[in-house]
N, C-alpha and C. Protein backbone atom coordinates (compact mmCIF):
# COMPACT_ATOMS: atom_id res chain seq x y z
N UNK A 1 35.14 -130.04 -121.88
CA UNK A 1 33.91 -129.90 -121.15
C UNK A 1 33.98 -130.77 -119.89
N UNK A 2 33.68 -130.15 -118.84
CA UNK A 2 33.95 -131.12 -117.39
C UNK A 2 32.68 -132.06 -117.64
N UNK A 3 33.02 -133.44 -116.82
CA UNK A 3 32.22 -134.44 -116.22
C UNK A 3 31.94 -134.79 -115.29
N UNK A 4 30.61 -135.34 -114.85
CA UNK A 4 30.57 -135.34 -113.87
C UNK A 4 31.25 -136.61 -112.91
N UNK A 5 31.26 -136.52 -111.76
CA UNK A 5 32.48 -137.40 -110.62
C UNK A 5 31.88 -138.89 -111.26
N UNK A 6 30.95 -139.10 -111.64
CA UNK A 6 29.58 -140.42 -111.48
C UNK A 6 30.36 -140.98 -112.60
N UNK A 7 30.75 -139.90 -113.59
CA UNK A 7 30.98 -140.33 -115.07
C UNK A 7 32.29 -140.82 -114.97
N UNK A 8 33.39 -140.04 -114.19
CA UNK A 8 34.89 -140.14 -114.17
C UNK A 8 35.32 -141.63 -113.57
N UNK A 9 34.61 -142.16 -112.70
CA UNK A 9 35.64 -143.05 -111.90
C UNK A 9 34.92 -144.07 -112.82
N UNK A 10 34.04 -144.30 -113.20
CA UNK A 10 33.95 -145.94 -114.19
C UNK A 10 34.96 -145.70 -115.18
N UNK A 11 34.96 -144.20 -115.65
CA UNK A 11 35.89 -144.28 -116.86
C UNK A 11 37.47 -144.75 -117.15
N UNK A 12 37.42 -144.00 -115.36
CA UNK A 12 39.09 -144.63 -115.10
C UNK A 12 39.11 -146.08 -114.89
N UNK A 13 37.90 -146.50 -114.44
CA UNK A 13 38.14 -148.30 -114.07
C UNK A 13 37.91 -149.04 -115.33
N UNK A 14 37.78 -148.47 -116.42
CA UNK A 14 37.17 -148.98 -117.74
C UNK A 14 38.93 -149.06 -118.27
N UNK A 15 39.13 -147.66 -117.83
CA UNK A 15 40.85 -147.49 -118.34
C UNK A 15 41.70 -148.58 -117.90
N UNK A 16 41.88 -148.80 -116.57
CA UNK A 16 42.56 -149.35 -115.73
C UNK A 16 42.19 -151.03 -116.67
N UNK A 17 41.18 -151.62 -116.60
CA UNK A 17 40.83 -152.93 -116.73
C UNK A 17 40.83 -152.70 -118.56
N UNK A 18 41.01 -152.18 -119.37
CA UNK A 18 41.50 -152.11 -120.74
C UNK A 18 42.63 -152.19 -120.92
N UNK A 19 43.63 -151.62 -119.91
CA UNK A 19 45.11 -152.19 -119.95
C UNK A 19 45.40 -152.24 -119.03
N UNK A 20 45.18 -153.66 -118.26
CA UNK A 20 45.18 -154.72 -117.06
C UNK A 20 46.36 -153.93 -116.04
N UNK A 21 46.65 -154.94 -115.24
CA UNK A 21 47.59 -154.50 -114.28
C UNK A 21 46.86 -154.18 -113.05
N UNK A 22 48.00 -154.30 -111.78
CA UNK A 22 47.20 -153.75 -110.74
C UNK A 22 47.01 -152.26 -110.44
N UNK A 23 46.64 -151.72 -109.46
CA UNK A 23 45.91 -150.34 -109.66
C UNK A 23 47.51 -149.65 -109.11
N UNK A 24 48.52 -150.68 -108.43
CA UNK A 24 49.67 -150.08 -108.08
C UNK A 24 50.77 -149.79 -109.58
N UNK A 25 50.24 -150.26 -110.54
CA UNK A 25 50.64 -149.96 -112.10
C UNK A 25 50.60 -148.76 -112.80
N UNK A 26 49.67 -147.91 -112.02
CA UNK A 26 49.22 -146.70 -112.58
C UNK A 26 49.05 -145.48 -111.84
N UNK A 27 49.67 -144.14 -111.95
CA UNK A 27 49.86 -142.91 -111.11
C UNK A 27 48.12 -141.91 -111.80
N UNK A 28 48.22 -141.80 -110.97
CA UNK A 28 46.85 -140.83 -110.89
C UNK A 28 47.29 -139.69 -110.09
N UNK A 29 46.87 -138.10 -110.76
CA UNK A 29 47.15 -136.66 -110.26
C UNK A 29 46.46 -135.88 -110.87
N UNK A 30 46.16 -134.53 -110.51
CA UNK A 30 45.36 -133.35 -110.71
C UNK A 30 46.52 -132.52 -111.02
N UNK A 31 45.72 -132.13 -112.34
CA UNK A 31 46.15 -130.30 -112.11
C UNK A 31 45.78 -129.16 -112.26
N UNK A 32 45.88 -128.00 -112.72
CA UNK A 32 45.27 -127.04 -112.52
C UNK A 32 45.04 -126.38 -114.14
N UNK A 33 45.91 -127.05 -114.94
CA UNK A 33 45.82 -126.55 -116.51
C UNK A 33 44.61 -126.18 -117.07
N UNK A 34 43.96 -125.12 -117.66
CA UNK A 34 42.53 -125.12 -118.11
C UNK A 34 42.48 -125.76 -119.74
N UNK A 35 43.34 -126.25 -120.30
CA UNK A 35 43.11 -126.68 -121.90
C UNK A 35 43.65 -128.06 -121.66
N UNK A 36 43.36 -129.26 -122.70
CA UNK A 36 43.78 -130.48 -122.85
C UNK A 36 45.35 -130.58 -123.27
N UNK A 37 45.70 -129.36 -123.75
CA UNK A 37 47.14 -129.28 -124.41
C UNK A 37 48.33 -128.60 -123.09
N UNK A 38 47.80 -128.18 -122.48
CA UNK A 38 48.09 -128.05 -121.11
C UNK A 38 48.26 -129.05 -120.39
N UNK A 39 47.77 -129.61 -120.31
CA UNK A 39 47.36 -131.24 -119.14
C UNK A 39 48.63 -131.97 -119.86
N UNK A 40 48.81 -132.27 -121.26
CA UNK A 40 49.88 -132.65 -121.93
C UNK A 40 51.41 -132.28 -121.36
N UNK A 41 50.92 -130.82 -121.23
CA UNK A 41 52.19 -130.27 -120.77
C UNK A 41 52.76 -130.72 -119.09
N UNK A 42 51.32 -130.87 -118.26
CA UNK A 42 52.16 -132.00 -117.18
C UNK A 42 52.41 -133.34 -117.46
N UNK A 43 52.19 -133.84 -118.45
CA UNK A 43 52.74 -135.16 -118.60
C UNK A 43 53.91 -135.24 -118.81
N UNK A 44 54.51 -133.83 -120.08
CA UNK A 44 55.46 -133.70 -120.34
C UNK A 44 56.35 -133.29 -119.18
N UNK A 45 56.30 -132.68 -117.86
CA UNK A 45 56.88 -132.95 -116.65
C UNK A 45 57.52 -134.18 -116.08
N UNK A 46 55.96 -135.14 -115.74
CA UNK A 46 56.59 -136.03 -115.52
C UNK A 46 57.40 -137.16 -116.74
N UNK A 47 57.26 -136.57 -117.64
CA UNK A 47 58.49 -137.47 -118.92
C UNK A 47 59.86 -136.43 -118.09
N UNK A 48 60.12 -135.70 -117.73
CA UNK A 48 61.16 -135.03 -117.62
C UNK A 48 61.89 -135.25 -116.54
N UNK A 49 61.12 -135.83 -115.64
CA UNK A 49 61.56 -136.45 -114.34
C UNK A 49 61.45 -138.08 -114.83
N UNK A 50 61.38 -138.93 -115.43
CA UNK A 50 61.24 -139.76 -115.74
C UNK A 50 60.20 -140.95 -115.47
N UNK A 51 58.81 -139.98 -115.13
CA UNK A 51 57.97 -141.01 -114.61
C UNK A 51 57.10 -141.32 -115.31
N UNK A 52 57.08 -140.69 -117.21
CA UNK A 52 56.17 -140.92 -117.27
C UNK A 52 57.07 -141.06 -118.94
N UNK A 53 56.34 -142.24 -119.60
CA UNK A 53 57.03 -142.47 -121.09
C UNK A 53 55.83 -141.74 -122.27
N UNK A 54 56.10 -141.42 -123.21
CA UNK A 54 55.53 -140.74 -124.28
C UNK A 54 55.20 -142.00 -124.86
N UNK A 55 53.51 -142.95 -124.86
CA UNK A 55 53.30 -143.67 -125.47
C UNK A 55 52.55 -144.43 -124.27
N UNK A 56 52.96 -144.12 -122.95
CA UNK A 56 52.20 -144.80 -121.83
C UNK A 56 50.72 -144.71 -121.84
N UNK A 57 50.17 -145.65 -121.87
CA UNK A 57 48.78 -145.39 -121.63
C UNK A 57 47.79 -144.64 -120.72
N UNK A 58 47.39 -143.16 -121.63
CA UNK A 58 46.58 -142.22 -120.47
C UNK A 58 45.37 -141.96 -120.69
N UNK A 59 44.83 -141.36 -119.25
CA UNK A 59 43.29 -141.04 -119.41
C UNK A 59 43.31 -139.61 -119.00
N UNK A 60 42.78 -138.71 -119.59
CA UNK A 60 42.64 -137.36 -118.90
C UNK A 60 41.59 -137.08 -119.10
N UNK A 61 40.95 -136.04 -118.20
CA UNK A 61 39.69 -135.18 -118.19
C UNK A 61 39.41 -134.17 -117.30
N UNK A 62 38.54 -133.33 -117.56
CA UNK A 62 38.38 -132.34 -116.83
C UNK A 62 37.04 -132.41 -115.99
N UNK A 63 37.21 -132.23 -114.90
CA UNK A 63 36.09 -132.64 -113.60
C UNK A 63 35.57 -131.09 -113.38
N UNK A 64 34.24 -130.83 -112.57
CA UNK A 64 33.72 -129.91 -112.52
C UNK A 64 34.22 -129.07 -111.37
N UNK A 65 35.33 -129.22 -110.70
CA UNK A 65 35.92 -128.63 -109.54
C UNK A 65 36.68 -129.01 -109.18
N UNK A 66 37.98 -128.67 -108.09
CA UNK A 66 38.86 -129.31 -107.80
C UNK A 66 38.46 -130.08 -106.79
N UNK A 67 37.80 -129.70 -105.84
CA UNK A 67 36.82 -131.04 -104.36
C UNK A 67 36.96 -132.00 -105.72
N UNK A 68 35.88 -132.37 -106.84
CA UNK A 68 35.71 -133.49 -107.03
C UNK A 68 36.79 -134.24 -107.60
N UNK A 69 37.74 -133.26 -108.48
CA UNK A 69 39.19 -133.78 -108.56
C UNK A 69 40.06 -134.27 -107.54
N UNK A 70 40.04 -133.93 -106.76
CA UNK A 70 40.75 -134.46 -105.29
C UNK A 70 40.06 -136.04 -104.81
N UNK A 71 38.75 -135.71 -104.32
CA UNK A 71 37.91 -136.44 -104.55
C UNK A 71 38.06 -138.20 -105.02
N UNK A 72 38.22 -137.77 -106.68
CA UNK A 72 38.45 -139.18 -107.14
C UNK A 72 39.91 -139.14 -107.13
N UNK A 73 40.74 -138.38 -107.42
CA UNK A 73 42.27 -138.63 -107.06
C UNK A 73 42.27 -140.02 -106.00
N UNK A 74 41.84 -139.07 -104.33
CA UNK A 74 41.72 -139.95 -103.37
C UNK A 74 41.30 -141.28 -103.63
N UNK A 75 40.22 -141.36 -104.02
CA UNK A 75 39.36 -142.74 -104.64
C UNK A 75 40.21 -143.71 -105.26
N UNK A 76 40.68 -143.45 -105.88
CA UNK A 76 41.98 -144.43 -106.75
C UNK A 76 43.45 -144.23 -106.04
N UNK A 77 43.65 -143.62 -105.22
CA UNK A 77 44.75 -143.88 -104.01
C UNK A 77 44.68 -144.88 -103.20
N UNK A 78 43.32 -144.77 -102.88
CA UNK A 78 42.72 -145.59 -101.81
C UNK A 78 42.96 -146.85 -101.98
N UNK A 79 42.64 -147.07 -103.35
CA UNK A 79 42.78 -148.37 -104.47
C UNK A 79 44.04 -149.27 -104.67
N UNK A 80 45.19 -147.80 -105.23
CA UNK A 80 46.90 -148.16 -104.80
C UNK A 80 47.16 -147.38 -105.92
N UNK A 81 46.73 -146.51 -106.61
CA UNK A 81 47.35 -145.85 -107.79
C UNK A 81 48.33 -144.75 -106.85
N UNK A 82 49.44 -144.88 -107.87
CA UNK A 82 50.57 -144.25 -106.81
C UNK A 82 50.22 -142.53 -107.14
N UNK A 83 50.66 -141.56 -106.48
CA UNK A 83 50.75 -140.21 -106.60
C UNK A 83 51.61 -139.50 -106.22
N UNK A 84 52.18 -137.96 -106.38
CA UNK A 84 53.80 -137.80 -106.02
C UNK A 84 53.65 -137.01 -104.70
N UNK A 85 52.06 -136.83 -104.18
CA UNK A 85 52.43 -136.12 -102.73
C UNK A 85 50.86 -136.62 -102.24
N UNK A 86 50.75 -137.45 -101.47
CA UNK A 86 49.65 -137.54 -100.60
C UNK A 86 48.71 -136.53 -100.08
N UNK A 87 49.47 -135.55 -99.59
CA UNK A 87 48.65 -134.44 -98.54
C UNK A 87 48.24 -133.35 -99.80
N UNK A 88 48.74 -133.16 -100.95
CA UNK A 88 48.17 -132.15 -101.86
C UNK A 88 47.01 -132.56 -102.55
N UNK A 89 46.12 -130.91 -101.82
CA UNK A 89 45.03 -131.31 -102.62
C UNK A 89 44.86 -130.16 -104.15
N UNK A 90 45.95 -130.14 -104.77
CA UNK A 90 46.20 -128.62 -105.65
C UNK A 90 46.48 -127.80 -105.25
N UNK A 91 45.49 -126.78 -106.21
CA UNK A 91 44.98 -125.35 -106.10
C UNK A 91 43.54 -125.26 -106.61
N UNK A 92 43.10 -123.95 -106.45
CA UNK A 92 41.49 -123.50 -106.37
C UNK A 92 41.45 -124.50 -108.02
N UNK A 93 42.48 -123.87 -109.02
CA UNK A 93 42.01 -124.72 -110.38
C UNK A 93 42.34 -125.96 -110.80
N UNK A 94 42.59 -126.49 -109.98
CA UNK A 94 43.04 -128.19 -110.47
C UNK A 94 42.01 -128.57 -110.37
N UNK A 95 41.59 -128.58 -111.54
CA UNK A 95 40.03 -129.69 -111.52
C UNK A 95 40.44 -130.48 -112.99
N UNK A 96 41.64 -130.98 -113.29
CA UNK A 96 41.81 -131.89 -114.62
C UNK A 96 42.70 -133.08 -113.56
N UNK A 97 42.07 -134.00 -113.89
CA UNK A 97 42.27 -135.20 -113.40
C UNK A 97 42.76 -135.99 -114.33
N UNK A 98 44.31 -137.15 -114.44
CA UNK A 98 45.05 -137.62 -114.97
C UNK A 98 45.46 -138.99 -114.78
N UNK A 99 45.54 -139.78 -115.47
CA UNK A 99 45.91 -141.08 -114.78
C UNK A 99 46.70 -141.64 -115.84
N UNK A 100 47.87 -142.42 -116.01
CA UNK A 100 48.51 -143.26 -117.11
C UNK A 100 49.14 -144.26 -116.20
N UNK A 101 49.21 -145.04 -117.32
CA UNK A 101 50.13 -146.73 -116.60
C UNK A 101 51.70 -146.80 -117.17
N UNK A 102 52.14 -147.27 -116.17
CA UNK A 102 53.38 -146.48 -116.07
C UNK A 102 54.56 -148.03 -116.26
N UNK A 103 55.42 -147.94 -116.97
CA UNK A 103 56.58 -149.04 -116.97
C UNK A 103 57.08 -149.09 -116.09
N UNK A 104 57.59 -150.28 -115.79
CA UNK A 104 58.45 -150.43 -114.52
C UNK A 104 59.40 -149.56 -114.23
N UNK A 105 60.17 -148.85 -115.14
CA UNK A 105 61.17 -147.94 -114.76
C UNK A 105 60.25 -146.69 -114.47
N UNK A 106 58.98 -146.19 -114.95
CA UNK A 106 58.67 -145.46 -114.63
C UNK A 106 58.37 -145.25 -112.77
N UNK A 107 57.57 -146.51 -112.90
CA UNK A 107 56.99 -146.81 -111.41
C UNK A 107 58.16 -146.67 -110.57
N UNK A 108 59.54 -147.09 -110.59
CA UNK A 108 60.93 -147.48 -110.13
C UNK A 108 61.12 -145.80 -109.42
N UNK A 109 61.09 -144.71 -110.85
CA UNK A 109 61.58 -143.54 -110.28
C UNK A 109 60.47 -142.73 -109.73
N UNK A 110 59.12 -143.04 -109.31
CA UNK A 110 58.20 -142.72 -108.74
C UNK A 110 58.46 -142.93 -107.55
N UNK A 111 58.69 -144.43 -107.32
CA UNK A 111 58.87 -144.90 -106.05
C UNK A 111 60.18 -143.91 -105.23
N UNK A 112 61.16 -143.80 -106.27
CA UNK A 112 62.36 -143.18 -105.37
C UNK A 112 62.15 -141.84 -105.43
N UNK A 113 61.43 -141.23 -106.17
CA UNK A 113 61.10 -139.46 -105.66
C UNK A 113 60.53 -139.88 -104.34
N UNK A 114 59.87 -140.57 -104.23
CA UNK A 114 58.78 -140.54 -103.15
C UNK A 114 59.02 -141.15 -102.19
N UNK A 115 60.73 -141.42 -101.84
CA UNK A 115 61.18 -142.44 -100.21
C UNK A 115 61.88 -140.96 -99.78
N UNK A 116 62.48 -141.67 -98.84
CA UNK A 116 63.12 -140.69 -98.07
C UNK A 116 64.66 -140.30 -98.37
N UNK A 117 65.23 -141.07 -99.36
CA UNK A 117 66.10 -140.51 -100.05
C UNK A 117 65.95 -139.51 -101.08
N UNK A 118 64.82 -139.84 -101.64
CA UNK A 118 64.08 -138.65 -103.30
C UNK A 118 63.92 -137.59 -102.38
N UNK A 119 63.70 -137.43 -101.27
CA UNK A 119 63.11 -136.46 -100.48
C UNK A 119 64.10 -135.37 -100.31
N UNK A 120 64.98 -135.74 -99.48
CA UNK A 120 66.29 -135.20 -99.15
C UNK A 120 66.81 -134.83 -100.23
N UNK A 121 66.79 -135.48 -101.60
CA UNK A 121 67.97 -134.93 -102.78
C UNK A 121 67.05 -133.56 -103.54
N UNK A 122 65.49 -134.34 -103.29
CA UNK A 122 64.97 -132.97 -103.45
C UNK A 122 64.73 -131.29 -102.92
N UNK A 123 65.57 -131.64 -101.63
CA UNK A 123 65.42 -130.48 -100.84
C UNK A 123 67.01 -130.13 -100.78
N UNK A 124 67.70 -130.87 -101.35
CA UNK A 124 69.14 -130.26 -101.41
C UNK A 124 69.13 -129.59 -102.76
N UNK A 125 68.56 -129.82 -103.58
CA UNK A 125 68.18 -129.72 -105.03
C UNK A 125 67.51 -127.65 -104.95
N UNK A 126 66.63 -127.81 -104.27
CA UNK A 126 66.09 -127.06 -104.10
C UNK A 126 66.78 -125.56 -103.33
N UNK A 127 67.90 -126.05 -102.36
CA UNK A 127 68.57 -125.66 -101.05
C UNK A 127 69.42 -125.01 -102.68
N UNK A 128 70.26 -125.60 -103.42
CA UNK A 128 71.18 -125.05 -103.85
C UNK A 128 70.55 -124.54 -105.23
N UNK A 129 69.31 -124.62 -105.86
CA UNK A 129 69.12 -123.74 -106.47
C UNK A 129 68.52 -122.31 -105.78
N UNK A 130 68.35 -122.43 -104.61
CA UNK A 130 67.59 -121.28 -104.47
C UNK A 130 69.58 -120.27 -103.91
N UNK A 131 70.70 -121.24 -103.05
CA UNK A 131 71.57 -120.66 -103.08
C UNK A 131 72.31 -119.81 -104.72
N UNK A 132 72.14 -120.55 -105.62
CA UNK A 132 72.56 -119.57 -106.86
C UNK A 132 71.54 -118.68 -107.38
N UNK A 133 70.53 -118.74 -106.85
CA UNK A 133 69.26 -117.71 -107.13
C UNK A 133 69.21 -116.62 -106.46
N UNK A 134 70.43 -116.88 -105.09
CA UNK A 134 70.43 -115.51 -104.71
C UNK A 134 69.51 -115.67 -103.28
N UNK A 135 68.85 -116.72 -103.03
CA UNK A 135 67.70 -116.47 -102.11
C UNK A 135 67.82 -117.08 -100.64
């Protein structure tokens, strides 16, 4: 059941200050999944890229739109919670909003998707799957 924006961001700061750390400790993102077992399933993403450990401490919920998902995304960016693309604001259905605290190795390979080396390996990554794809 969505909540409202009023309800979400104490909840995350309730999160955040229940298992301390600074706000640069913890990745916050939207997505578009409509079930809670879904939303799981992007976590299970970022476990696959290695940013996120099975046991890390998370908060999820579903917000009444994606504006307000974006919204508080922004809000806790602002703050220093890291995220894997600045300028995305989703799609029409990303209105489930996500946040977990992340181990240092997690934070480590966050940081390097997100320089300008992660960048490049990701677009060579991309360059040569789409070359064996034919495209």
């Amino acid at each position: 059941m969505a909540k409202e924006k009023d309800l979400i961001i104490p909840e995350i700061e309730k999160f955040k200050n229940e298992y301390g750390g600074n706000y640069s400790d913890y990745y916050i993102g939207i997505t578009k999944h409509i079930g809670q077992r879904l939303v799981e399933e992007t976590l299970f993403e970022h476990q696959q890229k290695g940013e996120y450990t099975e046991g890390n401490p998370t908060y999820k919920t579903e917000c009444n739109n994606r504006d307000e998902a974006v919204e508080i995304e922004r809000y806790f960016q602002g703050k220093g919670m890291l995220m894997f693309n600045p300028r995305s604001f989703g799609i029409e259905d990303s209105r489930f909003i996500y946040c977990f605290k992340m181990t240092k190795e997690n934070k480590e390979n966050i940081l390097l998707e997100n320089s300008v080396e992660g960048k490049k390996m990701r677009k060579k990554l991309k360059d040569y799957k789409d070359f064996i794809n034919g495209k």
